[in-house]
Structure formats: C-alpha cells, structure tokens
PDB file of N, CA and C in Angstrom:
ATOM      1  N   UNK A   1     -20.063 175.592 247.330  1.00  0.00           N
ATOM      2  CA  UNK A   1     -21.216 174.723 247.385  1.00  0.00           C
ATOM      3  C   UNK A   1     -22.472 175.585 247.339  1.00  0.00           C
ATOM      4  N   UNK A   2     -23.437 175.108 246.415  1.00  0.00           N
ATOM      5  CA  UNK A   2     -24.700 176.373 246.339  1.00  0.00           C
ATOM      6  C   UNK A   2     -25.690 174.906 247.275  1.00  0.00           C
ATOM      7  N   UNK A   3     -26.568 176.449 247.910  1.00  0.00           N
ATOM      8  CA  UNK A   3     -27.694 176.078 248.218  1.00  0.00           C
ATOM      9  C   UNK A   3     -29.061 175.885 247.405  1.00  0.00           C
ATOM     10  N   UNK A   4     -29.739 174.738 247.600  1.00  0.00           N
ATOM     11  CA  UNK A   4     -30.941 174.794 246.851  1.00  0.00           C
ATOM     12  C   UNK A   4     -32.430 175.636 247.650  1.00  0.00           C
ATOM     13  N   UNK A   5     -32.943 177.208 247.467  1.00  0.00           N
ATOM     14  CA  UNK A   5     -33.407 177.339 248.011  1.00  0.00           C
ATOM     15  C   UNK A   5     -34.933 177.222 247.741  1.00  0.00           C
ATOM     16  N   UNK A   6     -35.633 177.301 249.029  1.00  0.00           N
ATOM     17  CA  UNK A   6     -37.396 176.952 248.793  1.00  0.00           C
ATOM     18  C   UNK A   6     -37.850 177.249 247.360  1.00  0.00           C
ATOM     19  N   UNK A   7     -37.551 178.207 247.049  1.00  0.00           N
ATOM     20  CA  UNK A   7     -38.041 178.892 245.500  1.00  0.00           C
ATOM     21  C   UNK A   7     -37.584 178.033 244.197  1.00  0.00           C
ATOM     22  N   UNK A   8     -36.223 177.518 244.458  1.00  0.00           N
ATOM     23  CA  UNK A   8     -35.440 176.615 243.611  1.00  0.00           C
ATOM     24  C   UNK A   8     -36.356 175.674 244.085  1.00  0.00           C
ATOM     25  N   UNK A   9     -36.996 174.856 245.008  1.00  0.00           N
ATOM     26  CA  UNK A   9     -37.539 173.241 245.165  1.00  0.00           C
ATOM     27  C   UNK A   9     -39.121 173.714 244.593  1.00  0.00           C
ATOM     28  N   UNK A  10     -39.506 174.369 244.885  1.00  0.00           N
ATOM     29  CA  UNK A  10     -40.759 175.052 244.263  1.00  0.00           C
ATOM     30  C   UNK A  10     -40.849 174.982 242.750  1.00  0.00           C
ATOM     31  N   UNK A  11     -39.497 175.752 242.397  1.00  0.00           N
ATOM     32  CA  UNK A  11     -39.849 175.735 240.838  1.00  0.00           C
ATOM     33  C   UNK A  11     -39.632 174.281 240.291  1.00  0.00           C
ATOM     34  N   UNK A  12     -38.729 172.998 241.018  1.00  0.00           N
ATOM     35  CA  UNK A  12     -38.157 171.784 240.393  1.00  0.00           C
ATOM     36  C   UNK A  12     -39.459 170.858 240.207  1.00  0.00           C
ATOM     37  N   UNK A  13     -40.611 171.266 241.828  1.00  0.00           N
ATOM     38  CA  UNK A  13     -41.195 170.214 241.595  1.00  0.00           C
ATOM     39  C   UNK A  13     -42.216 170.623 241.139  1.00  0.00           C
ATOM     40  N   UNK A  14     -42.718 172.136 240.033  1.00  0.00           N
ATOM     41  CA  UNK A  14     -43.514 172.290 239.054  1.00  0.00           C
ATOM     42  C   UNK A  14     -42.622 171.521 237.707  1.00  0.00           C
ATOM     43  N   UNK A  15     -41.642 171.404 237.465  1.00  0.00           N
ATOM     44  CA  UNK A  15     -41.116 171.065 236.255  1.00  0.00           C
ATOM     45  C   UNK A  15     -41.708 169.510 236.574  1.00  0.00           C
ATOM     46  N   UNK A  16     -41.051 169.253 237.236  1.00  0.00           N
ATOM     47  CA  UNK A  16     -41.781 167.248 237.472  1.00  0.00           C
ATOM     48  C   UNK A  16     -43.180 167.408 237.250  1.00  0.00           C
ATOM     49  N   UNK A  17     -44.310 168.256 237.965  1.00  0.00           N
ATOM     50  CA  UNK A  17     -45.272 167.759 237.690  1.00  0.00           C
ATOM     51  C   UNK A  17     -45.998 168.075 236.460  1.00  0.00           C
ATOM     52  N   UNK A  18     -45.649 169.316 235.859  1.00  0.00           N
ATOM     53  CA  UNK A  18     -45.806 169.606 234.681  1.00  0.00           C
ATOM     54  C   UNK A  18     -45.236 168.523 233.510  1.00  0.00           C
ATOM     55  N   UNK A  19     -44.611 167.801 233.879  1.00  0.00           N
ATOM     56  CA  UNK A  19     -43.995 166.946 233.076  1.00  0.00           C
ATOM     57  C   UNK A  19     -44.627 165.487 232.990  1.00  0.00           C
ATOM     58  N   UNK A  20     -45.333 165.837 233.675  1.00  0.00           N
ATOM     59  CA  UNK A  20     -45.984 164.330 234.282  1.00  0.00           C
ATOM     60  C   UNK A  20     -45.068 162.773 235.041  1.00  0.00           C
ATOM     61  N   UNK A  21     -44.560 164.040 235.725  1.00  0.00           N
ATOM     62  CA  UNK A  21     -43.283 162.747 236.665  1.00  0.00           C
ATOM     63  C   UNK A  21     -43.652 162.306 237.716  1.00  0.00           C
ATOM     64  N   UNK A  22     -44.893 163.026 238.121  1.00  0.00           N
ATOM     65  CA  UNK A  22     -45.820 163.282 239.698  1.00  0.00           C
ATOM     66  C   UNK A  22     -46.907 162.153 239.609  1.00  0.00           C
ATOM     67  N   UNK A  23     -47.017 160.995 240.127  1.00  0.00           N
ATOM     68  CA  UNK A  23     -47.888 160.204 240.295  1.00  0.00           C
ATOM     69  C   UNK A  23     -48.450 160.500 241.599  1.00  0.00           C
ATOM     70  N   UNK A  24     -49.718 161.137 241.895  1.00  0.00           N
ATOM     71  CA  UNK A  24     -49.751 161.189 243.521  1.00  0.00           C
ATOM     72  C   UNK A  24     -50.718 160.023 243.778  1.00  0.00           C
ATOM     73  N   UNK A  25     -51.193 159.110 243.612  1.00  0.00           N
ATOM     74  CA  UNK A  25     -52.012 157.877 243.471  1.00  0.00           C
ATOM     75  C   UNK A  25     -50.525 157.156 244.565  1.00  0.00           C
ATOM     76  N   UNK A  26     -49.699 156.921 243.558  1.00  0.00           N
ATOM     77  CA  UNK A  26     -48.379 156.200 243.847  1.00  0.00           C
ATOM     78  C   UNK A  26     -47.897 156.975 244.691  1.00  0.00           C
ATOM     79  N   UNK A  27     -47.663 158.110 244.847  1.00  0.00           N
ATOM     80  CA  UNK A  27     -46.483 159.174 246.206  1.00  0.00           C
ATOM     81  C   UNK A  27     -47.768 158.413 247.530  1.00  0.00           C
ATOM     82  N   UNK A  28     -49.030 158.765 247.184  1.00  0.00           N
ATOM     83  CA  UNK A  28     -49.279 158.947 248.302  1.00  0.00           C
ATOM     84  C   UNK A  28     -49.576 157.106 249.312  1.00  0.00           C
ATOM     85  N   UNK A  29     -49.057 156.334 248.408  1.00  0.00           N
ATOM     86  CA  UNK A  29     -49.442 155.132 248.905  1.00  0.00           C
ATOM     87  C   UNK A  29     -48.194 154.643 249.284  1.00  0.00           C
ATOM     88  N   UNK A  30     -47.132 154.722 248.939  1.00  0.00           N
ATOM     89  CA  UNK A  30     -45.268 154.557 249.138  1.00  0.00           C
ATOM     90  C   UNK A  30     -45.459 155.570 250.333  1.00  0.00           C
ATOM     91  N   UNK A  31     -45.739 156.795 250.725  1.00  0.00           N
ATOM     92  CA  UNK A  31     -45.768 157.553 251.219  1.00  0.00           C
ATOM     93  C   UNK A  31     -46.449 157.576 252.620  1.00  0.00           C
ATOM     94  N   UNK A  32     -47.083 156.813 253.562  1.00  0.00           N
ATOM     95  CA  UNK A  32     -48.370 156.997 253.824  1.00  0.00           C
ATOM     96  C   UNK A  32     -48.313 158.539 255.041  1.00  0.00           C
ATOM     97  N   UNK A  33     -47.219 159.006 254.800  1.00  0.00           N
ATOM     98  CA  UNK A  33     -47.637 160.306 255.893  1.00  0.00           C
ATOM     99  C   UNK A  33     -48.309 161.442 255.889  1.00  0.00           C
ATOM    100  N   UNK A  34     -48.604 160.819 253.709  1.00  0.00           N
ATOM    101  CA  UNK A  34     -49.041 162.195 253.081  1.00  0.00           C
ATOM    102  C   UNK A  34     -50.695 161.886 253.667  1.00  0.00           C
ATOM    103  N   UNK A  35     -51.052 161.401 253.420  1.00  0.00           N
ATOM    104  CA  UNK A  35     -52.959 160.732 253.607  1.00  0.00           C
ATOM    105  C   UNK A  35     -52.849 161.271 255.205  1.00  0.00           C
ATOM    106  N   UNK A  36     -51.943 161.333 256.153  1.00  0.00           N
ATOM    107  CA  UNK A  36     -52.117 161.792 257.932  1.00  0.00           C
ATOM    108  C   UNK A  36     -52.061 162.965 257.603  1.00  0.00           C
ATOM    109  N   UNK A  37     -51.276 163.656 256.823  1.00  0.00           N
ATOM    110  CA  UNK A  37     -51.061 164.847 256.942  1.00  0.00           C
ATOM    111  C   UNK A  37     -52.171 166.318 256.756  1.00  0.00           C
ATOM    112  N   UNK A  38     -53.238 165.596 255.809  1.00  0.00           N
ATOM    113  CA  UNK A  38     -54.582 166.588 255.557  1.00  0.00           C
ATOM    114  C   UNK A  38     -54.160 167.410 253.961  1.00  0.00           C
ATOM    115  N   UNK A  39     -52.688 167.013 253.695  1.00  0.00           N
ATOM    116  CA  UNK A  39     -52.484 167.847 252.359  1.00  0.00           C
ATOM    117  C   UNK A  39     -52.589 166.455 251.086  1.00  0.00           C
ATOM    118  N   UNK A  40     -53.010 167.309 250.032  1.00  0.00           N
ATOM    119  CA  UNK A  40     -53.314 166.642 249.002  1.00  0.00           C
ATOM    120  C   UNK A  40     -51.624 166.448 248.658  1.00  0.00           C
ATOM    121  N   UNK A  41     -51.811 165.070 247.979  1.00  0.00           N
ATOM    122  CA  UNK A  41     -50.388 164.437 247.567  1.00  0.00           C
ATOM    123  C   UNK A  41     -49.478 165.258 246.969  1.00  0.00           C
ATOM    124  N   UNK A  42     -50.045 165.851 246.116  1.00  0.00           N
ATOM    125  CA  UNK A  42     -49.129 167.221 245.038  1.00  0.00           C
ATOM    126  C   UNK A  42     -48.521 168.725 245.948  1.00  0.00           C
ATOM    127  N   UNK A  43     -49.811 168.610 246.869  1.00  0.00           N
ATOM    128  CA  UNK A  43     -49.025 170.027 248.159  1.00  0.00           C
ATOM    129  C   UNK A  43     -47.967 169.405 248.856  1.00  0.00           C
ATOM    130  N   UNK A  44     -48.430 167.880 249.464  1.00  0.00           N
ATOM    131  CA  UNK A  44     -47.113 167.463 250.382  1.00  0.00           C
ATOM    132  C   UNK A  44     -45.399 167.240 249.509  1.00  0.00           C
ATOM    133  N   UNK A  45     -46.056 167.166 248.093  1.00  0.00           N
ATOM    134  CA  UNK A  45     -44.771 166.985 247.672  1.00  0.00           C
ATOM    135  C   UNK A  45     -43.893 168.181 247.363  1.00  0.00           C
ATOM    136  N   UNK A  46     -44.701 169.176 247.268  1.00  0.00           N
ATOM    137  CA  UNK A  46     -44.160 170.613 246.768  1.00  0.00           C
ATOM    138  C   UNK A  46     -43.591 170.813 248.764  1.00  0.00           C
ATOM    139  N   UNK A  47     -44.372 170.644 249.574  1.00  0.00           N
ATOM    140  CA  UNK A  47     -43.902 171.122 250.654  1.00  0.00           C
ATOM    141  C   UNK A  47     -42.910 170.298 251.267  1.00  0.00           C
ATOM    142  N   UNK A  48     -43.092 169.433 251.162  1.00  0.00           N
ATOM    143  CA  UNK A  48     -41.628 168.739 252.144  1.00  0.00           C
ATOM    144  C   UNK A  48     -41.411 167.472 250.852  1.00  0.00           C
ATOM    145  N   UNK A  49     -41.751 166.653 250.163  1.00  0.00           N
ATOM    146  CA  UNK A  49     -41.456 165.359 249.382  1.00  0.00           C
ATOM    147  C   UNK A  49     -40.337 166.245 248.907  1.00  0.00           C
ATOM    148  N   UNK A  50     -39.670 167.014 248.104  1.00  0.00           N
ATOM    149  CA  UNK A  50     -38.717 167.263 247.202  1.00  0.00           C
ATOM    150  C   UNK A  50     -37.537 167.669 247.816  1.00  0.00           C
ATOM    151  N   UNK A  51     -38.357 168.121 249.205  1.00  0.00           N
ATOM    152  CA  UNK A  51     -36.685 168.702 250.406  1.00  0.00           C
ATOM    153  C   UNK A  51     -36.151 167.230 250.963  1.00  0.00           C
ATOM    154  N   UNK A  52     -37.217 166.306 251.116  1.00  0.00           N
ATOM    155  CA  UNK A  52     -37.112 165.094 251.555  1.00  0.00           C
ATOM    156  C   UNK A  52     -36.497 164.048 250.857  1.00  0.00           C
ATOM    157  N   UNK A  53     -35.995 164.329 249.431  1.00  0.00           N
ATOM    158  CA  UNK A  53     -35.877 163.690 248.476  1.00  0.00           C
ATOM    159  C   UNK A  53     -36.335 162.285 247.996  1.00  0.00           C
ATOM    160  N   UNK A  54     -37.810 162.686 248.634  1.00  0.00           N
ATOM    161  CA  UNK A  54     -38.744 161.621 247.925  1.00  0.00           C
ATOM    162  C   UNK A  54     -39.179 161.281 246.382  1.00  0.00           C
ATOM    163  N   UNK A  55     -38.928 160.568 246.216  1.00  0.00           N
ATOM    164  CA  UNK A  55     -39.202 159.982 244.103  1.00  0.00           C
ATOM    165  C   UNK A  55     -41.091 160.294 244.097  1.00  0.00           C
ATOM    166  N   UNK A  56     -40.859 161.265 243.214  1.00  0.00           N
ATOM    167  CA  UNK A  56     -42.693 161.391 242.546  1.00  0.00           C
ATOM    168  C   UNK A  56     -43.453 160.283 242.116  1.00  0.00           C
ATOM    169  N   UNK A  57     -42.669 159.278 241.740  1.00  0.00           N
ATOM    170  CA  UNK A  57     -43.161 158.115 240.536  1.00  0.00           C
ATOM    171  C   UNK A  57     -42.372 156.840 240.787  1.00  0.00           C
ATOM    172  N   UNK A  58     -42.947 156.052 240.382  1.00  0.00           N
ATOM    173  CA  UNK A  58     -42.003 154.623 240.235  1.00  0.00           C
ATOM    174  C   UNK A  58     -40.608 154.961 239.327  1.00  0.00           C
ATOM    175  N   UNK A  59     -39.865 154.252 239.037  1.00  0.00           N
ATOM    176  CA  UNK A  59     -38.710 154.348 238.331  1.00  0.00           C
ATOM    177  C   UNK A  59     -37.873 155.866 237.962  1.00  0.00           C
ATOM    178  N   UNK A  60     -38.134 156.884 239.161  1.00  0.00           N
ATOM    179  CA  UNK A  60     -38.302 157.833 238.841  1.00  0.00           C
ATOM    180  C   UNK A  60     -36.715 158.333 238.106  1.00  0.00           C
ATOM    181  N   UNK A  61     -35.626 157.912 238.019  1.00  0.00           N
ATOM    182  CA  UNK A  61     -34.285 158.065 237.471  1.00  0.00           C
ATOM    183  C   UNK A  61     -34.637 157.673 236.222  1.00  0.00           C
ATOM    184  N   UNK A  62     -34.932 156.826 235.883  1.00  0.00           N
ATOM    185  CA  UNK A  62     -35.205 156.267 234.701  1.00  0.00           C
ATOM    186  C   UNK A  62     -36.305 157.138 233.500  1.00  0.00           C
ATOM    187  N   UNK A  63     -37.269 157.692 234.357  1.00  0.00           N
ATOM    188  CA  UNK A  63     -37.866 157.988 233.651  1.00  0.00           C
ATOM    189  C   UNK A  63     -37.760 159.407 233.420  1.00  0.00           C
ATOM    190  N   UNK A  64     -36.871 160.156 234.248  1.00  0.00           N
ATOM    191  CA  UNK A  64     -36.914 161.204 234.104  1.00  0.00           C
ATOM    192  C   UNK A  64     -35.274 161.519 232.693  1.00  0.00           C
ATOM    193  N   UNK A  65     -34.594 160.310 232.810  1.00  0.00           N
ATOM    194  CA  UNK A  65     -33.732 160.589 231.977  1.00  0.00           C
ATOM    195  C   UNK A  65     -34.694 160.904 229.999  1.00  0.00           C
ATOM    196  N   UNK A  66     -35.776 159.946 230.018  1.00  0.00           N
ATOM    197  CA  UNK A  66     -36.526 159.856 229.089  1.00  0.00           C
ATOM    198  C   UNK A  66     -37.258 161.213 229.044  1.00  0.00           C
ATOM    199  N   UNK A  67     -37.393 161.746 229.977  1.00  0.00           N
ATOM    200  CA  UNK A  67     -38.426 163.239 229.746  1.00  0.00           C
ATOM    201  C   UNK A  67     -37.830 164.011 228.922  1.00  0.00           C
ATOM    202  N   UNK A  68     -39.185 165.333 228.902  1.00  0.00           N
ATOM    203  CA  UNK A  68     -39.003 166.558 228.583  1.00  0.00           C
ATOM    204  C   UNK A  68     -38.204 167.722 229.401  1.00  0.00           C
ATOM    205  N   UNK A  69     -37.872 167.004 230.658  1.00  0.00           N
ATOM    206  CA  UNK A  69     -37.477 167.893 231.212  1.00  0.00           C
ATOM    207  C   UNK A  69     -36.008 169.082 230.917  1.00  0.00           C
ATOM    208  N   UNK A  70     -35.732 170.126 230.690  1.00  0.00           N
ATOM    209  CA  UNK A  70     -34.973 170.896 230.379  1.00  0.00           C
ATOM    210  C   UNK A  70     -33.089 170.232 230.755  1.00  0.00           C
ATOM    211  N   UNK A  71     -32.262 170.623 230.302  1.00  0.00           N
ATOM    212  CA  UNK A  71     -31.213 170.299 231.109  1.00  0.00           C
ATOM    213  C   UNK A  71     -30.557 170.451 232.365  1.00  0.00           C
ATOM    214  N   UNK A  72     -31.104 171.744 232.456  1.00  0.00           N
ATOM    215  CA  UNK A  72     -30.555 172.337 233.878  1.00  0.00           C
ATOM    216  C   UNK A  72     -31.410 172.193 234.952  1.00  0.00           C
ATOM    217  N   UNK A  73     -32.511 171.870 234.628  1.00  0.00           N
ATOM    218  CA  UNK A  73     -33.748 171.265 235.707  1.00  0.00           C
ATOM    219  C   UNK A  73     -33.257 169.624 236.011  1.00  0.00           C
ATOM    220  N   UNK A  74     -33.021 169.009 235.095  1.00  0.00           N
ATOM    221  CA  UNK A  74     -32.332 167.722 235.185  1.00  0.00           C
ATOM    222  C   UNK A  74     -31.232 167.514 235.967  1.00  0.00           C
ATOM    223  N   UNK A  75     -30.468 168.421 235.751  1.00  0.00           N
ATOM    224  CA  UNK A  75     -29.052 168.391 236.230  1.00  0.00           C
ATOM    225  C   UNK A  75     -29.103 168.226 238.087  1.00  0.00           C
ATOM    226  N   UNK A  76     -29.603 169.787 238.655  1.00  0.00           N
ATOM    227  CA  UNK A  76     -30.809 169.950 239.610  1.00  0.00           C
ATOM    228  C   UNK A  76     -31.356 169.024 240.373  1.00  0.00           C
ATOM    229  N   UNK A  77     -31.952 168.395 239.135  1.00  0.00           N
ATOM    230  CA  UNK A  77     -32.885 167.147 240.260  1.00  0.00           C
ATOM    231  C   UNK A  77     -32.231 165.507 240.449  1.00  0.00           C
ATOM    232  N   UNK A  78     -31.132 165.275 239.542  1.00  0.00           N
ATOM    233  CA  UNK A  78     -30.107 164.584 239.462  1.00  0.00           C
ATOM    234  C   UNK A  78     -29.461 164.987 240.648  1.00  0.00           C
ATOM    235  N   UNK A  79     -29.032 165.953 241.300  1.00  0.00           N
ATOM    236  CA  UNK A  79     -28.130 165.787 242.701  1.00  0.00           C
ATOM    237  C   UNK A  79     -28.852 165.582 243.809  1.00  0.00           C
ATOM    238  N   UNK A  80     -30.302 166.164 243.625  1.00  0.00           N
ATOM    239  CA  UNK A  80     -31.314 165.900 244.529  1.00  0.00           C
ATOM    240  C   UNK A  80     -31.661 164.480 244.795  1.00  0.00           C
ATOM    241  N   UNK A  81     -31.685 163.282 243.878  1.00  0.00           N
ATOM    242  CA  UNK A  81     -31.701 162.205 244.044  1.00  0.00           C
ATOM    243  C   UNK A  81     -30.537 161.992 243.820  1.00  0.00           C
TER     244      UNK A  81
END
C-alpha cells in the first residue's frame, strides 16, 4: 500500500488548479471553515481540502474525467475521491 505524501498532495492540487478544477468562489461557500480560517480558498485547499478529500468544484468526478488532466495525476486523484 503506498502512501500519498504532502509533496504528492501539493503537486495533485497544482494539477487541479492549473487545470481549472479549483473553483474557490464555490470551495469556499460548500466549505465555510475556509472564510474562519484567515487562508485564502486556494491555500486552504492546498493545505488541508485535498488531505480532507474535499471536491474543488461542483461535479468534480465528472468533470475531471473531461479534463486535461494527465493520466497518472487522474489515476491519483481518482483514489483520493
């Protein structure tokens, strides 16, 4: 069984947001711990949303099957959700 480490969730949730999978309008309103927390929606998600396996976006399975995203980044974020 591999571990996913900080550096691995770091690099997954630049691929999402580079990809435009990251709605933080939407994370941070589904979300509301991000707005208590003092971090902008995109830090809380890099820091705890992706360990938390919180969805960036509405339909986020769906839409990520439609992306650009690479295969093995997919694969990745497929066990994560």
């Amino acid at each position: 069984m591999s571990v996913t480490t900080s550096l691995e969730h770091s690099d997954l949730a630049e691929v999402l947001i580079n990809n435009g999978l990251f709605q933080p309008d939407w994370y941070t309103a589904v979300h509301t711990d991000v707005a208590k927390s003092g971090l902008s929606a995109e830090a809380h998600f890099r820091q705890f949303g992706l360990l938390f396996g919180r969805p960036p976006c509405p339909d986020f399975e769906q839409r990520l099957k439609r992306s650009a995203v690479p295969p093995l980044e997919r694969a990745l974020l497929a066990k994560q959700y």
